[in-house]
Protein backbone atom coordinates (compact mmCIF):
# COMPACT_ATOMS: atom_id res chain seq x y z
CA UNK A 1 178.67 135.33 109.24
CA UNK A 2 175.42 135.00 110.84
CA UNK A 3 175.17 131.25 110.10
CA UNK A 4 178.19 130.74 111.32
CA UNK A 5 177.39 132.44 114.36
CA UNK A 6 174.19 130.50 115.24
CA UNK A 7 176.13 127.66 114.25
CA UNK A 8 178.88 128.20 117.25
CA UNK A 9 175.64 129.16 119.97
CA UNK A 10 174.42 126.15 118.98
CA UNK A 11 177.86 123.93 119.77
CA UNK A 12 178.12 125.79 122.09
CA UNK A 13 174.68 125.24 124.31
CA UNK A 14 175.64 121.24 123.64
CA UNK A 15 178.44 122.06 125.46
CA UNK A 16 177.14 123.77 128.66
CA UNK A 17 175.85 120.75 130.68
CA UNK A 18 179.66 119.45 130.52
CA UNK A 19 180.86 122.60 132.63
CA UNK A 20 181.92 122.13 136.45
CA UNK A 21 180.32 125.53 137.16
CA UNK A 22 178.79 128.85 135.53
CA UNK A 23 175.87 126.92 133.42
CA UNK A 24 173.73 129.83 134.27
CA UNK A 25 175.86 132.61 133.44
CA UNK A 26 176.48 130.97 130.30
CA UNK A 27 173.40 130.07 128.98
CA UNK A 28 172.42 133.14 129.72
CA UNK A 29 175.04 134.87 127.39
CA UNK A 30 173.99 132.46 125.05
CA UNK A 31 170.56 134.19 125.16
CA UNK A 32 171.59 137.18 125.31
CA UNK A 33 174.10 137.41 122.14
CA UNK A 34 171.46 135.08 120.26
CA UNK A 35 168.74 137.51 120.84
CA UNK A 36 170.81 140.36 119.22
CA UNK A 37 171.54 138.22 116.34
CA UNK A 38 167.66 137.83 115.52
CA UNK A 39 167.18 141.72 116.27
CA UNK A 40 169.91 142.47 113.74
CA UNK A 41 168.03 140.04 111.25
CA UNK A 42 164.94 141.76 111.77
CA UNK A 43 166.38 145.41 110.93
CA UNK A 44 167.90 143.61 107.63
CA UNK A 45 171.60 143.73 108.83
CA UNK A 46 171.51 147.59 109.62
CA UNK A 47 174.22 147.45 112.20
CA UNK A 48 175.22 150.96 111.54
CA UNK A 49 171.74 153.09 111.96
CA UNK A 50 170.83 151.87 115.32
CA UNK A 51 172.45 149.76 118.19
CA UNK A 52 171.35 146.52 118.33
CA UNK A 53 170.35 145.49 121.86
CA UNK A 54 168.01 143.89 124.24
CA UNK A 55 165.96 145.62 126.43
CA UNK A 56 166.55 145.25 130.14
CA UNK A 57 163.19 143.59 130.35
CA UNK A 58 163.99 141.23 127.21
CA UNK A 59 167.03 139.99 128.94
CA UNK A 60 165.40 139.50 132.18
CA UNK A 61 163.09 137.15 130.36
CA UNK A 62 166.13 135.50 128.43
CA UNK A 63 168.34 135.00 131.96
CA UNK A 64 165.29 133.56 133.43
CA UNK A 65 164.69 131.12 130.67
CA UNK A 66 168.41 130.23 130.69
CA UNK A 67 167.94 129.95 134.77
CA UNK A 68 164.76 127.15 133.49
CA UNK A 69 166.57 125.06 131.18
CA UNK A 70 170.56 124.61 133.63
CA UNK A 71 167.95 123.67 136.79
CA UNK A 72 168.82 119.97 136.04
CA UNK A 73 171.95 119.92 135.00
């Protein structure tokens, strides 16, 4: 399920420069999700002991990158 997961993200961020509007706020769900898919990968798929999330900081870093990569589209 993961694979297929990053598998969608990945059509899916080929897909974001053909948008009218909302790059931004796409890309950065696109972060966002992705980043909880590598923190539930990194607790070995232990979805049930703790809630995977990203810190407010974490996501302030991952909207910001998403902000750097739609500038030019």
């Amino acid at each position: 399920e993961m694979e297929r997961t990053e598998t969608y993200y990945r059509k899916a961020r080929l897909g974001v420069p053909m948008l009218a509007s909302g790059c931004w706020g796409v890309m950065s769900g696109l972060e966002v999700y992705r980043s909880i898919l590598t923190i539930i990968r990194r607790r070995r798929h232990d979805v049930f002991g703790q809630r995977a999330s990203a810190s407010k900081m974490h996501k302030l870093g991952l909207v910001a990158r998403a902000w750097w990569s739609t500038r030019g589209l």
